[in-house]
Protein backbone atom coordinates (compact mmCIF):
# COMPACT_ATOMS: atom_id res chain seq x y z
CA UNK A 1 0.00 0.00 0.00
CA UNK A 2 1.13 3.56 -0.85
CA UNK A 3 -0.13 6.61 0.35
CA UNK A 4 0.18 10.40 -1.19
CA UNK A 5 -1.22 13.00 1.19
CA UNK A 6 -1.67 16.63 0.26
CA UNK A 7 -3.18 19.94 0.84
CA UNK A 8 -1.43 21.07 3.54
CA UNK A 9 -0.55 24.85 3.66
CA UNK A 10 -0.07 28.13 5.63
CA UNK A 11 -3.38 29.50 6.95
CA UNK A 12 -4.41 31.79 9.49
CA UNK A 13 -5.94 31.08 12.81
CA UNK A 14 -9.55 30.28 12.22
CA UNK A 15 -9.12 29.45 8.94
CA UNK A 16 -9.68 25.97 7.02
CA UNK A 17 -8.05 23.56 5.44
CA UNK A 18 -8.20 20.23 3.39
CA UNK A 19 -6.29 17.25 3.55
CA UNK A 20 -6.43 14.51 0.90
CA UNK A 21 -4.71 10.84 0.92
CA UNK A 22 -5.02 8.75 -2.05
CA UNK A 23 -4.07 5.36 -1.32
CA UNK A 24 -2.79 2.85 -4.19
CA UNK A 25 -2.13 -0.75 -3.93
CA UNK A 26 -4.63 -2.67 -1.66
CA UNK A 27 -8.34 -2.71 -1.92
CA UNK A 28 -9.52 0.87 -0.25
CA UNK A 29 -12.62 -0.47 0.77
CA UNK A 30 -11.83 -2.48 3.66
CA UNK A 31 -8.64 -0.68 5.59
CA UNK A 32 -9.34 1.39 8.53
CA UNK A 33 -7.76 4.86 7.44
CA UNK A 34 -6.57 7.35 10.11
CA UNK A 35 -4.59 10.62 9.89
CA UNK A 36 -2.26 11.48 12.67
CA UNK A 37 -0.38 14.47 13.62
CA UNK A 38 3.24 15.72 14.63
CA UNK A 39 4.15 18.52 16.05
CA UNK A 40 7.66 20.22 17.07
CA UNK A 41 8.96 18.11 19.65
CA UNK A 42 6.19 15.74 20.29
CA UNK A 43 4.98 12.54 20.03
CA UNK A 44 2.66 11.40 16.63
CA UNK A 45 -0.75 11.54 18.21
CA UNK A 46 -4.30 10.25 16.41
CA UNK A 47 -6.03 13.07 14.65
CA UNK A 48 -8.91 11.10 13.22
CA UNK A 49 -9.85 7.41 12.02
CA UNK A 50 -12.41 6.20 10.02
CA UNK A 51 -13.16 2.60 10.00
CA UNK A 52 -13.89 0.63 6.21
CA UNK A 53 -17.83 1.11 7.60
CA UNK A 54 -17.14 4.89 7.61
CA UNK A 55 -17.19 5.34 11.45
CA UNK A 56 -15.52 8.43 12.66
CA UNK A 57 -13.26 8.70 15.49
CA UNK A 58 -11.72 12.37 16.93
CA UNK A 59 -9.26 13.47 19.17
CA UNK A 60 -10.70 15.44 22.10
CA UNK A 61 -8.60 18.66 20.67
CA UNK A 62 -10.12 18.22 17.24
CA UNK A 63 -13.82 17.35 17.97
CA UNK A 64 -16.25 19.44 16.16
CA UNK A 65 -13.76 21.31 14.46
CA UNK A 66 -12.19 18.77 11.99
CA UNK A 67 -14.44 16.11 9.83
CA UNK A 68 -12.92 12.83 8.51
CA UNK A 69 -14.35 11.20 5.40
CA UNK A 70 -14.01 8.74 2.71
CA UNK A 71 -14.76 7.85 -0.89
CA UNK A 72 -13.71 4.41 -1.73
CA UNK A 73 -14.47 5.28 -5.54
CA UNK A 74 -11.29 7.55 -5.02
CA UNK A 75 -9.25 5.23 -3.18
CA UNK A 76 -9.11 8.33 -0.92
CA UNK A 77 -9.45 10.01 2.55
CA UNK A 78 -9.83 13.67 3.27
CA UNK A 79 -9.96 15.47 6.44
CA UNK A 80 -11.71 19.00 6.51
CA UNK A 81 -10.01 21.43 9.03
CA UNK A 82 -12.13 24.11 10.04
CA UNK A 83 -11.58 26.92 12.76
CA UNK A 84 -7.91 26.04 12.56
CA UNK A 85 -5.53 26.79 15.69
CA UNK A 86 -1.91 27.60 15.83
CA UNK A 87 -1.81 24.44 18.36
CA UNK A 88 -2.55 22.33 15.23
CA UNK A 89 0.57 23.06 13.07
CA UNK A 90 2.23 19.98 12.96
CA UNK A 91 2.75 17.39 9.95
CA UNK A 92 -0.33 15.28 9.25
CA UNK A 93 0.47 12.15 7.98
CA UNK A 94 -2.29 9.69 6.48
CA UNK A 95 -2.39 6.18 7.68
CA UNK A 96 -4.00 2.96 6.13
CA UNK A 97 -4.57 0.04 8.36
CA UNK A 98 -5.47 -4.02 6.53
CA UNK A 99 -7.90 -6.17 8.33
CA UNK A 100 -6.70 -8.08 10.86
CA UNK A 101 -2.82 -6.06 10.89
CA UNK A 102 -2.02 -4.02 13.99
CA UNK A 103 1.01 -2.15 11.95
CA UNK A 104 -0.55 0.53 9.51
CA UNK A 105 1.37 2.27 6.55
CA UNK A 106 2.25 5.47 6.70
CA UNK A 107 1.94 8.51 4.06
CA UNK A 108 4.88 10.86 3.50
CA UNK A 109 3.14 13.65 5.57
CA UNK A 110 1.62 17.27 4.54
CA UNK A 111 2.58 20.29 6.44
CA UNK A 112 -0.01 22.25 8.36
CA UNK A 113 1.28 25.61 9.67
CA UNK A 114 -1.42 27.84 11.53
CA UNK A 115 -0.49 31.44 11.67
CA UNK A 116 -1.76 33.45 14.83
């Protein structure tokens, strides 16, 4: 499995952004997808996952402000980033997890810089 995320970007606080992740190799349909985040000095830390039923998960920080989606036509997985905070400039990296693995791939990451 390969992943290609994109559509990170500089933005200001408050402002939105996209992330895509197009997966290749693989059937899309059944992997759990996820993005995950890493900021400055810190540990990778779940953003969102969405299971191959299309079951959202969310980070406490991110709840109600970011969206996780799917369209296994696309072979892809966006997240939309609304009311953006400086707090989440990190690099967001795309994850694709097979049925019955516990190790997922990993994307190259996409760089998310919130301006205050």
């Amino acid at each position: 499995v390969q992943l290609q995320a994109s559509g990170g970007g500089l933005v200001q606080a408050g402002g939105s952004l996209r992330l895509s992740c197009v997966a290749s190799g693989g059937i899309f349909s059944v992997n759990d997808m996820g993005w995950h985040r890493q900021a400055p000095g810190k540990e990778r830390e779940m953003v969102a996952t969405i299971t191959a039923g299309s079951t959202p998960d969310y980070a406490d920080s991110v709840k109600g402000r970011f969206t996780i989606s799917r369209d296994n036509a696309k072979s892809t997985v966006y997240l939309q980033m609304n009311s953006l905070k400086p707090e989440d400039t990190a690099v967001y990296y795309c994850s694709c997890l097979l049925p019955y693995t516990i190790r997922p791939y990993w994307g190259q990451g996409t760089l998310v810089t919130v301006s205050s």
